[in-house]
Protein backbone atom coordinates (compact mmCIF):
# COMPACT_ATOMS: atom_id res chain seq x y z
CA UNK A 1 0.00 0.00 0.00
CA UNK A 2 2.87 2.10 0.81
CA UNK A 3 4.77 1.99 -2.32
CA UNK A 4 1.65 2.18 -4.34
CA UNK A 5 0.81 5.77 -2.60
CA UNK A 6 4.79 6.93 -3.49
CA UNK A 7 4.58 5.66 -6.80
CA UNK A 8 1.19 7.67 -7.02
CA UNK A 9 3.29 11.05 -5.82
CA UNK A 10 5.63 10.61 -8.26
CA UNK A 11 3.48 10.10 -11.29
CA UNK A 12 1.04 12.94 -10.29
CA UNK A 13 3.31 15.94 -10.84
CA UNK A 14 4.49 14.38 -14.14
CA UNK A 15 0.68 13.83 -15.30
CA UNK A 16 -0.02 17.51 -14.20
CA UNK A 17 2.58 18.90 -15.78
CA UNK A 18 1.53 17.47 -18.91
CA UNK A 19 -2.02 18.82 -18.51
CA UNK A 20 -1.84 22.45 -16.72
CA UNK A 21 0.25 24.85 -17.76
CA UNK A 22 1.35 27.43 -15.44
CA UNK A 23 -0.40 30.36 -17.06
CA UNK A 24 -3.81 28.61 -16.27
CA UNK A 25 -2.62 27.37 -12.89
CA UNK A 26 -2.20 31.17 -12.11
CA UNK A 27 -5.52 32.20 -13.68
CA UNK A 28 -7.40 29.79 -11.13
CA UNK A 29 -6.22 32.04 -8.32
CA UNK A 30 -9.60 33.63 -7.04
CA UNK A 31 -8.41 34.87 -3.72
CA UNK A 32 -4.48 34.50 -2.57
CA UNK A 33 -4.23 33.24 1.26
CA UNK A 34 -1.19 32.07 1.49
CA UNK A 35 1.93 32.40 -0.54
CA UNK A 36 6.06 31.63 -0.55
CA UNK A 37 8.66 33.53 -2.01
CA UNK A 38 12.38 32.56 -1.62
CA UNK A 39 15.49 33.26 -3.71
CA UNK A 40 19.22 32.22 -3.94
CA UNK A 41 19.21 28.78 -5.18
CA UNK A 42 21.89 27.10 -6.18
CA UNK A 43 20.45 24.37 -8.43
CA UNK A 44 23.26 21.65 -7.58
CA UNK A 45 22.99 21.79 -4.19
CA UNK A 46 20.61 19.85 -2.19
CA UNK A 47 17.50 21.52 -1.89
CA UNK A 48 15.67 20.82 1.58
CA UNK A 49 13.10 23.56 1.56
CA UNK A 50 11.03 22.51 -1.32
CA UNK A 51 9.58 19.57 1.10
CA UNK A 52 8.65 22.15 3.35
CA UNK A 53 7.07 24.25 1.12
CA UNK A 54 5.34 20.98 -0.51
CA UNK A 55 3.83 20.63 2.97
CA UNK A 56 2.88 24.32 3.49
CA UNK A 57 0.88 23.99 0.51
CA UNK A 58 1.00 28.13 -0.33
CA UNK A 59 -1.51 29.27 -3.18
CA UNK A 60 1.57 31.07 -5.20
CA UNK A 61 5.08 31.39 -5.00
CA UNK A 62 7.15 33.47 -5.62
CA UNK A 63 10.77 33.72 -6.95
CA UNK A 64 12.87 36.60 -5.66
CA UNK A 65 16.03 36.08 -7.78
CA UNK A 66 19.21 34.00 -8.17
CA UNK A 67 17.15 31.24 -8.57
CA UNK A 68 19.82 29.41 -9.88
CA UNK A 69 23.65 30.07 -10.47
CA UNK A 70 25.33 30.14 -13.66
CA UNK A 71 27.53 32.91 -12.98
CA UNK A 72 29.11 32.93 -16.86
CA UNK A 73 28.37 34.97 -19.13
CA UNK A 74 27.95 32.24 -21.69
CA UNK A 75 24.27 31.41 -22.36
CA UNK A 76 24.21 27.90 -23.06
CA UNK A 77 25.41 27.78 -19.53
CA UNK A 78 22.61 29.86 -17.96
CA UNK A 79 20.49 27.55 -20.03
CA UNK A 80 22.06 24.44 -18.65
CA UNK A 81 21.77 25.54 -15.10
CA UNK A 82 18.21 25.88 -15.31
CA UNK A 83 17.44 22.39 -16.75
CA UNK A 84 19.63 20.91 -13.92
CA UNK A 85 17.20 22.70 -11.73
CA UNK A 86 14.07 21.94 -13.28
CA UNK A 87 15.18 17.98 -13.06
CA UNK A 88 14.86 18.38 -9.13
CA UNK A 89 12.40 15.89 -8.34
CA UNK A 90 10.91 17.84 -5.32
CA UNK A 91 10.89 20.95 -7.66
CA UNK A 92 9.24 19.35 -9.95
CA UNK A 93 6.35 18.18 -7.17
CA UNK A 94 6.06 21.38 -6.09
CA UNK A 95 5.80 23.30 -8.92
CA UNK A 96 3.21 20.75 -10.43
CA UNK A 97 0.79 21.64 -7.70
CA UNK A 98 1.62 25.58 -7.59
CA UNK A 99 1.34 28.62 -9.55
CA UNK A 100 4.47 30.05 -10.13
CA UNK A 101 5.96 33.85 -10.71
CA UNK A 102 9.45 35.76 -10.57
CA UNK A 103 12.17 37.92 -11.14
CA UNK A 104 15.80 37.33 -11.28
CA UNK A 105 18.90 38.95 -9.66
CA UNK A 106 22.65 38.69 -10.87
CA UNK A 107 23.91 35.04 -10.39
CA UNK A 108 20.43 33.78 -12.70
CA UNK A 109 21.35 36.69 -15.35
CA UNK A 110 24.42 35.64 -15.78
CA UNK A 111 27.55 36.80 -13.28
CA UNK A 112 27.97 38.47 -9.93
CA UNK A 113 27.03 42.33 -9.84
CA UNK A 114 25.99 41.34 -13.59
CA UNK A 115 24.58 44.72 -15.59
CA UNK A 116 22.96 46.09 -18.53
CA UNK A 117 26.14 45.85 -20.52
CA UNK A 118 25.66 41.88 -20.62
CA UNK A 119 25.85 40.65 -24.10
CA UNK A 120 23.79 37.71 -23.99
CA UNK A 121 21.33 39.47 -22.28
CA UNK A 122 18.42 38.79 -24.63
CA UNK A 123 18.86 35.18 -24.79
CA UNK A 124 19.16 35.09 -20.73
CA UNK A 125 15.66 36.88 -21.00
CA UNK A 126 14.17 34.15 -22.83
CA UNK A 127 15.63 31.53 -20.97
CA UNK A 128 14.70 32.91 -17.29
CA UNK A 129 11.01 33.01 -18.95
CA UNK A 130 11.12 29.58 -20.74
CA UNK A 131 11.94 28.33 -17.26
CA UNK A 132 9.17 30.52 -15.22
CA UNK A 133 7.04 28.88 -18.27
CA UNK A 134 5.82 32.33 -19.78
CA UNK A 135 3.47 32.28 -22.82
CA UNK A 136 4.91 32.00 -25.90
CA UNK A 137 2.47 35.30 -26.48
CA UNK A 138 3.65 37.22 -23.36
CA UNK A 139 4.86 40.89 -24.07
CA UNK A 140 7.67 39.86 -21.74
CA UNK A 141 8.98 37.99 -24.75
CA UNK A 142 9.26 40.69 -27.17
CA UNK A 143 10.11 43.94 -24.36
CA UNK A 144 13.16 44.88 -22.78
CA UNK A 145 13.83 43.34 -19.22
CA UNK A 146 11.69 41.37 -17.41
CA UNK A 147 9.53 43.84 -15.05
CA UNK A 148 5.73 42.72 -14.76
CA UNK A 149 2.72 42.37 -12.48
CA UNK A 150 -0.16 40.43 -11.21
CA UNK A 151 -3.53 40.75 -9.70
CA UNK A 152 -5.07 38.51 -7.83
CA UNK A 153 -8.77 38.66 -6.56
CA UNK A 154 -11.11 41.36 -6.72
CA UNK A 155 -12.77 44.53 -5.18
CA UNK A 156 -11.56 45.29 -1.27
CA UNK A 157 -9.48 41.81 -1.70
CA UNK A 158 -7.33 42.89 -4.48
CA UNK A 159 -3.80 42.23 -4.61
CA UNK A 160 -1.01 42.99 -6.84
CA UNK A 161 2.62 42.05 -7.25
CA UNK A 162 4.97 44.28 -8.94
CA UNK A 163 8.18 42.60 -10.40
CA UNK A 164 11.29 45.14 -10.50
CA UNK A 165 14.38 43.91 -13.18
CA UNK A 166 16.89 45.31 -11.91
CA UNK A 167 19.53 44.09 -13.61
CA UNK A 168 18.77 44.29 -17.59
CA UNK A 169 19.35 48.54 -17.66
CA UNK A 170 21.39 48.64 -14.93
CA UNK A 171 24.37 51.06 -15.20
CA UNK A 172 23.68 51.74 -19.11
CA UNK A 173 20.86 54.98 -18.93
CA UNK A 174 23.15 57.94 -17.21
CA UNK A 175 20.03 59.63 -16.55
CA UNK A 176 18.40 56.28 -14.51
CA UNK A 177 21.22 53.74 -14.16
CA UNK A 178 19.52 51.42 -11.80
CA UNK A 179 16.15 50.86 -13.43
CA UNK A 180 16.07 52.71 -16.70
CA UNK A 181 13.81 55.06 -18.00
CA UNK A 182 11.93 52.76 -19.24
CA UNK A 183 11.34 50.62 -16.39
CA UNK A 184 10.61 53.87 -15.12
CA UNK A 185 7.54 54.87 -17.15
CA UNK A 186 6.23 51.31 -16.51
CA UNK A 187 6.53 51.60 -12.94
CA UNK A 188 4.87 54.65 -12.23
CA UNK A 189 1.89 53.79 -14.66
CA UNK A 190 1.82 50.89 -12.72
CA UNK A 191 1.93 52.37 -8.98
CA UNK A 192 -0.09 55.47 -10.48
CA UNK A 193 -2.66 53.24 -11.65
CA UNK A 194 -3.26 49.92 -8.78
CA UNK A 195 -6.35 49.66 -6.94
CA UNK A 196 -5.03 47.08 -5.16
CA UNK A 197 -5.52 46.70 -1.26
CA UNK A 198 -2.10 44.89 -1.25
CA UNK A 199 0.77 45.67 -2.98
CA UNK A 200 3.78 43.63 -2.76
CA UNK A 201 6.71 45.07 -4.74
CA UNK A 202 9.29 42.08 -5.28
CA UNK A 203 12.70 43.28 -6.06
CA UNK A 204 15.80 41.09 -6.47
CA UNK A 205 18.17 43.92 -4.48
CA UNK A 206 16.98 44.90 -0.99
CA UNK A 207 14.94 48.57 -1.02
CA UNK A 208 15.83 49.37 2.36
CA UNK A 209 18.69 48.23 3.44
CA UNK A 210 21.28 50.44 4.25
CA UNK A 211 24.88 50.17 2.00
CA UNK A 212 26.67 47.00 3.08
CA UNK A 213 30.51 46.71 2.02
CA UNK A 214 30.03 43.18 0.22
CA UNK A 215 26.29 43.76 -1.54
CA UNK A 216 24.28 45.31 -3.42
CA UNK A 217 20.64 47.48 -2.86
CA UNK A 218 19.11 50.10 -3.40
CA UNK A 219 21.43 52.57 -1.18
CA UNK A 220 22.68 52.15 -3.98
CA UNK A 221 21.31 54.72 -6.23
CA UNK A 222 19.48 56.93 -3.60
CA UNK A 223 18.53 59.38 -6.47
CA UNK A 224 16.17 56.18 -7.78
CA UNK A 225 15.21 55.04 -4.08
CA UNK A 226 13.86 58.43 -3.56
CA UNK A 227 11.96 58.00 -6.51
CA UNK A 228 10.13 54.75 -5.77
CA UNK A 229 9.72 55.90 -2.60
CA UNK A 230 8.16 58.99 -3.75
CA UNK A 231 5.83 57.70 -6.16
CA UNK A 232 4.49 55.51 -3.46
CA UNK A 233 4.12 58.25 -1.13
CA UNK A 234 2.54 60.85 -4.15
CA UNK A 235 -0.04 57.50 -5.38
CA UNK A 236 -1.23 56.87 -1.80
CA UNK A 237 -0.32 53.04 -2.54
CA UNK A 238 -1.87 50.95 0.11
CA UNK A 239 -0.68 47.93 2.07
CA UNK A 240 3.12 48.42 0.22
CA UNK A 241 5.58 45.58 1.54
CA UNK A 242 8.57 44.93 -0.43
CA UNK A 243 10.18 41.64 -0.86
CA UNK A 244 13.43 41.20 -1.53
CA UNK A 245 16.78 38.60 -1.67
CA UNK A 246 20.17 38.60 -2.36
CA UNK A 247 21.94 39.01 0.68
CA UNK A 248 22.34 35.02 2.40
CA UNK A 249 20.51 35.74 5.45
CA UNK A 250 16.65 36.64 6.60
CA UNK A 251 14.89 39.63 8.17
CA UNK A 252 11.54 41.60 9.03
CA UNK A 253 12.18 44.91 9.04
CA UNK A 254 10.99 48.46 8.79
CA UNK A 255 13.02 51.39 7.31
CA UNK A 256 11.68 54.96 5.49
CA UNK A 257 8.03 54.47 6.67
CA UNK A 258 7.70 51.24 5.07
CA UNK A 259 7.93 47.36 5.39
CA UNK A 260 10.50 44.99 3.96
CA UNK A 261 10.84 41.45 3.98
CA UNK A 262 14.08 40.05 2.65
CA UNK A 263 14.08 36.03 2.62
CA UNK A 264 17.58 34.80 0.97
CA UNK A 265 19.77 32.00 1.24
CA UNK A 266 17.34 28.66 0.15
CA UNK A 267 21.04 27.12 -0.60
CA UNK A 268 23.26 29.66 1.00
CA UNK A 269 23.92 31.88 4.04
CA UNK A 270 26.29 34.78 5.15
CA UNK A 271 29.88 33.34 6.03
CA UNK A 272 30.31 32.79 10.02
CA UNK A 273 32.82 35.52 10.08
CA UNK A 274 30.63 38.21 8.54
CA UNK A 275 27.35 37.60 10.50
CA UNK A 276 28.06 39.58 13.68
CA UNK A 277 28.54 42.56 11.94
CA UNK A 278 24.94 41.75 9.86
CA UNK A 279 23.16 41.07 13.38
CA UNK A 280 24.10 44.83 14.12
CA UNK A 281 22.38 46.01 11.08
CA UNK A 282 19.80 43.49 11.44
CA UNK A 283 19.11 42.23 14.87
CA UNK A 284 16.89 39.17 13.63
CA UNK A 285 19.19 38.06 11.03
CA UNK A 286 18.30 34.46 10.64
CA UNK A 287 21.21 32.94 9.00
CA UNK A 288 20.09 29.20 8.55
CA UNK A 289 18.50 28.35 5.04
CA UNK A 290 15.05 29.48 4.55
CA UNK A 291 12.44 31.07 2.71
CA UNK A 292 9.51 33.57 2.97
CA UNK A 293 5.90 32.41 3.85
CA UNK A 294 2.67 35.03 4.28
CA UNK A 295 -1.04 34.23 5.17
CA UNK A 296 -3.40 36.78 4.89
CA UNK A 297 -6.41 37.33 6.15
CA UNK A 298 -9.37 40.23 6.14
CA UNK A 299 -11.37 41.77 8.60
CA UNK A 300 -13.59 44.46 7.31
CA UNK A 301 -12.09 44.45 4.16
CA UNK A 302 -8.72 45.76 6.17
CA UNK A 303 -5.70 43.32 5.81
CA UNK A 304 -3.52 41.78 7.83
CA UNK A 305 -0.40 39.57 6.80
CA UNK A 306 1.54 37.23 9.33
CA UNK A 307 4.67 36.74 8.15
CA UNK A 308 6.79 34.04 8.50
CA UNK A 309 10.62 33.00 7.96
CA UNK A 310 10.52 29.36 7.85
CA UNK A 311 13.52 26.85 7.78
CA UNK A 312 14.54 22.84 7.53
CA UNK A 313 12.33 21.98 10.06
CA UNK A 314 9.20 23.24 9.26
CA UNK A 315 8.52 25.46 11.95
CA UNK A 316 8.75 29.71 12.03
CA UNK A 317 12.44 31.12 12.93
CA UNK A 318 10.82 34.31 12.81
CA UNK A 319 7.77 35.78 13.01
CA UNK A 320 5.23 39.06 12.77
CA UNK A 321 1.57 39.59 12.32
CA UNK A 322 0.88 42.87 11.33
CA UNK A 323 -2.21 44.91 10.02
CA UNK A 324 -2.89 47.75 7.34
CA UNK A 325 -3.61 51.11 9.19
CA UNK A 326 -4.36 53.10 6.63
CA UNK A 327 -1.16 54.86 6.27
CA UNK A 328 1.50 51.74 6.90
CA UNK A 329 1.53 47.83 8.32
CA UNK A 330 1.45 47.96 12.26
CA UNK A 331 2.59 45.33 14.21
CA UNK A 332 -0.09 43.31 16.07
């Protein structure tokens, strides 16, 4: 009876593959409760978390970026990295059963601190959205970067997810060399114009994090931080939280009026030597593998999201509830 129930798991995500694509896996999302977002991957490590997630059984998840590493700048490389991680059995399970969206940071573009100059760029487009499984009709195909969004639900319930590329203008447009100018028109039509009660902007470089000597963020380019920030502030955008990856370790935090959550590190964490100095600038570092899990829930049509750092063992390293008051999230 046993093996006939594990033969069953195995054959289900490979029938359900074959049936539902992931464009009409997202489309039956009527209302999001509950969904994961992780990022730094390294697709030839093992890969504990996916079990977990399997188990937590989220309505949507999320990529945040470096979702594998191919760090070359040859594209049959990035390429190859990607179908070592889509032969992950427990990837495969999971992703079989869950609508799936994303971004990417450097090490998925191509190399470390990788910019708009990249060569290959194009073709590392295509392949990040043959292996997010993007319609072959998708205006992502034919425009430059990656940036999107999504809606999910309706009315007082409506919630949105704004994707940020920051890597594919990055460094080239003197006048807006973290995003690009046109990024830039895209985003603020896009902030100008949500009626969402939620919106989560996912971003592959921390927003708020202050400059660290061995990363990257926003800090940055505080001309374009000011920017975002500002056309958040001048839309009246409710129930912002970014979410963010990159840097190895975990953390809930607030900064500039607003809410971050940075999950990183599914396959890697900060080295031992380096993580006092992060639990200074981020006294609930957690530094163990992990990845980003949110319910939410309504009351009165007014949100509120408990958020949730889970690890290997399937419980919360760190937690927060907190609701929408109008102006920001407050902790509950």
């Amino acid at each position: 009876m046993k093996s006939l129930f594990l033969t069953s798991l195995i054959l289900i995500p490979q029938l359900v593959l074959g049936q539902v694509s992931n464009a009409d896996r997202l489309k039956s999302i009527t209302e999001l409760r509950r969904f994961a977002f992780a990022s730094c991957n390294h697709q030839t490590d093992a890969q504990p978390l996916w079990k977990e997630m399997i188990s937590d059984a989220p309505d949507l998840f999320v990529w945040g970026g470096d979702n594998i590493y191919a760090n070359s700048k040859n594209p049959d490389d990035i390429r190859a990295s990607y179908q070592v991680q889509n032969q992950n059995e427990d990837y495969q399970f999971f992703k079989a059963m869950t609508p799936i969206i994303g971004t990417w940071d450097d090490h998925d573009y191509g190399y470390n601190n990788g910019n708009g100059s990249f060569a290959a760029k194009r073709k590392s487009q295509e392949y990040l959205l043959d292996f997010l499984e993007e319609p072959k009709v998708s205006s992502r195909r034919i425009q430059d970067g990656i940036h999107t969004s999504y809606t999910f639900g309706e009315g007082a319930h409506k919630i949105k997810f704004i994707l940020i590329d920051n890597r594919f203008f990055k460094d080239v447009d003197p006048f807006a060399p973290f995003l690009g100018q046109a990024q830039w028109t895209w985003l603020e039509r896009e902030i100008a114009g949500s009626d969402a009660a939620i919106n989560f902007i996912v971003s592959g470089l921390s927003v708020l994090s202050a400059p660290l000597p061995w990363s990257e963020e926003w800090a940055d380019y505080p001309v374009e931080q000011a920017r975002l920030l500002y056309l958040i502030q001048k839309a009246r955008l409710k129930g912002v939280m970014f979410l963010t990856g990159d840097k190895h370790f975990a953390s809930i935090f607030n900064g500039m009026g607003h809410l971050e959550f940075l999950s990183s590190g599914m396959t890697h964490n900060v080295r031992l030597p380096l993580r006092p100095y992060v639990k200074k600038k981020f006294p609930d570092a957690y530094f163990e593998f992990n990845y980003g899990l949110i319910d939410i829930t309504w009351e009165n049509d007014v949100p509120t999201l408990s958020l949730a750092v889970r690890g290997v063992l399937g419980a919360n390293a760190r937690s927060k509830k907190v609701r929408w008051s109008g102006r920001q999230w407050k902790e509950i």
